[in-house]
N, C-alpha and C. Protein backbone atom coordinates (compact mmCIF):
# COMPACT_ATOMS: atom_id res chain seq x y z
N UNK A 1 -12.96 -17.73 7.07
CA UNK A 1 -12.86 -16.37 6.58
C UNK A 1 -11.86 -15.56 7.40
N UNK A 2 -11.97 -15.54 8.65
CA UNK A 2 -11.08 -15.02 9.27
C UNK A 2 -9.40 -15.18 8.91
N UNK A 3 -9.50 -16.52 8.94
CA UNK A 3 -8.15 -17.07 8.65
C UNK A 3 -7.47 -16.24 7.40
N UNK A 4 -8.58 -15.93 6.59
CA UNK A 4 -7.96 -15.75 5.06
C UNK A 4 -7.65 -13.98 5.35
N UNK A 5 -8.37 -13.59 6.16
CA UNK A 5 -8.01 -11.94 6.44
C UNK A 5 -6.64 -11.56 7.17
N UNK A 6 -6.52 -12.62 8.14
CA UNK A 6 -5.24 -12.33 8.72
C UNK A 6 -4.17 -12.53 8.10
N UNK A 7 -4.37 -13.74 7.33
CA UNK A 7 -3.33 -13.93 5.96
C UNK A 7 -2.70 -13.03 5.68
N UNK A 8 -3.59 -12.69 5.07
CA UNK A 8 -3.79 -10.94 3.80
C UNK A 8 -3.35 -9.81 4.83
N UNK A 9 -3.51 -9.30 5.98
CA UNK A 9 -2.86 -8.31 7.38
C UNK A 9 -1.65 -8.69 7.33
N UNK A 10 -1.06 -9.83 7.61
CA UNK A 10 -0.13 -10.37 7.32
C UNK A 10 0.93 -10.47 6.49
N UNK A 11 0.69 -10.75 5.17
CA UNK A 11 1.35 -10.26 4.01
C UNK A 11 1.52 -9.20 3.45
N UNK A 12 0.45 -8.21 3.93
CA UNK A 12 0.32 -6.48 3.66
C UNK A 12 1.43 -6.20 4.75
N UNK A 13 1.55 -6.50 5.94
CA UNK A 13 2.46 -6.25 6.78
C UNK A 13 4.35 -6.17 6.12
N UNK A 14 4.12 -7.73 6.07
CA UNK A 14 5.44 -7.85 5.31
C UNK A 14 5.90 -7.35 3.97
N UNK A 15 4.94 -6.99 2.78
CA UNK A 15 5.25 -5.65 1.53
C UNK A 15 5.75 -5.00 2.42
N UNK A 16 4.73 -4.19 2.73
CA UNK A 16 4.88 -2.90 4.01
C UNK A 16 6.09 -2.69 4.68
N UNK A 17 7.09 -3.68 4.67
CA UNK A 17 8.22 -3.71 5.44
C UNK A 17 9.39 -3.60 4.43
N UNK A 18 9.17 -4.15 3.06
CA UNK A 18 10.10 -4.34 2.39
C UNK A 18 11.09 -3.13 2.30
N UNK A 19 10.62 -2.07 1.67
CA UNK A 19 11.14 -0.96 1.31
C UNK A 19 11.61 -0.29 2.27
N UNK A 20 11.46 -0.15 3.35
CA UNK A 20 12.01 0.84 4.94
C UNK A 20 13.14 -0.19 4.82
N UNK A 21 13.46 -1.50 5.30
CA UNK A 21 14.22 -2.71 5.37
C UNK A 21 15.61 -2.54 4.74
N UNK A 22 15.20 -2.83 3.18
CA UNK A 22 15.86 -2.25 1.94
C UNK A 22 16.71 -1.16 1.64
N UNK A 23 15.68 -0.02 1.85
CA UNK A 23 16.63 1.40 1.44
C UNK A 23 15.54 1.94 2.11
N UNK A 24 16.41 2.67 3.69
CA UNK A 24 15.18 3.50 4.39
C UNK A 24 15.15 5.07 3.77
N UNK A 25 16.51 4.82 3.22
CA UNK A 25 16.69 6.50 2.99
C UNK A 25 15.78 7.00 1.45
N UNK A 26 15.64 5.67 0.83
CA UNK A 26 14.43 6.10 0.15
C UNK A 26 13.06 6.32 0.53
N UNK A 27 12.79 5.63 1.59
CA UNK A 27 11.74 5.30 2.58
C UNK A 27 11.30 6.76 3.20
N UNK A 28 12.68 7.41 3.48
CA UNK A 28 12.40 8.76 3.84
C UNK A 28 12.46 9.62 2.49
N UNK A 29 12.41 10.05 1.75
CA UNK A 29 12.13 10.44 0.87
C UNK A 29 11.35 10.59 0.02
N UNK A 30 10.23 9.31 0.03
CA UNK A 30 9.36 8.84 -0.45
C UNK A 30 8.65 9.51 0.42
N UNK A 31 8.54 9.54 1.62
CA UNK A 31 7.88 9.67 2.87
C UNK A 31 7.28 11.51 2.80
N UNK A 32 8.35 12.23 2.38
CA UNK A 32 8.86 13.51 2.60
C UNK A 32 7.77 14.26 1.33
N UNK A 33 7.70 13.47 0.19
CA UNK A 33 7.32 13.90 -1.27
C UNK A 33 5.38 13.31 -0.93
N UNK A 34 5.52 12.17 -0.32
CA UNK A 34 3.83 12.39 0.32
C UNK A 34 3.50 13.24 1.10
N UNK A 35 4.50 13.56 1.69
CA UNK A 35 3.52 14.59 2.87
C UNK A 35 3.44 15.65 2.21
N UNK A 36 4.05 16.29 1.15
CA UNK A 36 3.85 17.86 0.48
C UNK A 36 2.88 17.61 -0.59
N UNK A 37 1.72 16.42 -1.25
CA UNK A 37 1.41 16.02 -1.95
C UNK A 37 0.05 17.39 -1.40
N UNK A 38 -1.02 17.68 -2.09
CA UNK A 38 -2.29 17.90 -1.57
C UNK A 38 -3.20 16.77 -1.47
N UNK A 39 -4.19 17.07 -0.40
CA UNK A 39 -5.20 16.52 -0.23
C UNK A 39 -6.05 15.53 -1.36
N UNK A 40 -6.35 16.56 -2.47
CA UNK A 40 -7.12 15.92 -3.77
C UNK A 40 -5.81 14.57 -4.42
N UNK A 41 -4.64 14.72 -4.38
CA UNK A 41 -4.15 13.65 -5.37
C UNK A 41 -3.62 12.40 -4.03
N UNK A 42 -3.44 12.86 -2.80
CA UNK A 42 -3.93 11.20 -2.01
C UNK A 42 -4.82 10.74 -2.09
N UNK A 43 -6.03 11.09 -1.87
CA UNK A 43 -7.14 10.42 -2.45
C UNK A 43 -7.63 9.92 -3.54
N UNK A 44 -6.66 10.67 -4.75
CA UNK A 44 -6.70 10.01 -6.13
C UNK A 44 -5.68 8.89 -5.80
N UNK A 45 -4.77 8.97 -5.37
CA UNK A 45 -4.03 7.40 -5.17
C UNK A 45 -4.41 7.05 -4.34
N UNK A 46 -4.94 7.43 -3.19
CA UNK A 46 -6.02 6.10 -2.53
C UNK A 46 -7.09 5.28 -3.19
N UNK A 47 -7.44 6.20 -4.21
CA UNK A 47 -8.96 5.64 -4.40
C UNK A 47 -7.95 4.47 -5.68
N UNK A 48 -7.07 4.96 -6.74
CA UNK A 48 -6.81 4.07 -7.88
C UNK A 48 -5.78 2.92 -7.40
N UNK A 49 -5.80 2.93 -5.65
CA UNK A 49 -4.78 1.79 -5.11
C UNK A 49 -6.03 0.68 -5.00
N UNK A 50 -7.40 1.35 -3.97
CA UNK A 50 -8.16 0.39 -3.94
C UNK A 50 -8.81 -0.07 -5.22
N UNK A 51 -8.95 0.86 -6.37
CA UNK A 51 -9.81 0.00 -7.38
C UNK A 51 -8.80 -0.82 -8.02
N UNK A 52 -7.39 -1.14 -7.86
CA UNK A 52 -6.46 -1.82 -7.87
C UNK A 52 -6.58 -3.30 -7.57
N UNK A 53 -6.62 -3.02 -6.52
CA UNK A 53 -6.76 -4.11 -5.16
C UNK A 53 -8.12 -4.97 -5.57
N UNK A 54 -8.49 -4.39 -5.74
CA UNK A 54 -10.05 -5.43 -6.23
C UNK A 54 -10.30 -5.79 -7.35
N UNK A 55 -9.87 -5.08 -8.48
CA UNK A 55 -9.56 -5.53 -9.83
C UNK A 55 -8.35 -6.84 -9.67
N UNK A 56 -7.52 -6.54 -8.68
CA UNK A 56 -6.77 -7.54 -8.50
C UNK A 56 -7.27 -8.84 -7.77
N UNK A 57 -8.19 -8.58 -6.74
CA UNK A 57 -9.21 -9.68 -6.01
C UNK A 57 -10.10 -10.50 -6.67
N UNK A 58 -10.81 -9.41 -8.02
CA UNK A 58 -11.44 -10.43 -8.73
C UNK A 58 -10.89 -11.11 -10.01
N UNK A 59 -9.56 -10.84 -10.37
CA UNK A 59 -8.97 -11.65 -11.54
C UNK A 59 -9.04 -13.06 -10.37
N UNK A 60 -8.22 -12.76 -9.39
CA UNK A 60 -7.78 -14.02 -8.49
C UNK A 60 -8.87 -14.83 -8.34
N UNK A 61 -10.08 -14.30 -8.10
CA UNK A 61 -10.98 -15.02 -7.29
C UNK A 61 -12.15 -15.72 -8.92
């Protein structure tokens, strides 16, 4: 189990990298338009990233 988490840290790492890598200056921009976002709609894209993520965990699994 472990093994399979670090995997996954791992590969979230490297997405995570793509786009700064790529085009940082979108990276900053992107960056700039979250931080002026409010409170209520990060958490609406937090919450519809994770029910994402697990809708995506259980097609896989």
């Amino acid at each position: 189990m472990w093994h399979e988490l670090l995997v996954a840290l791992a590969l979230l790492l490297v997405i995570e990298g793509v786009l700064p890598f790529l085009a940082p200056s979108l990276m900053r921009r992107v960056l700039l338009e979250v931080a002026q976002q409010n409170n209520r709609s990060l958490r609406l894209s937090g919450l519809l990233s994770m029910l994402a993520g697990v809708a995506f965990l259980y097609l896989i699994n």
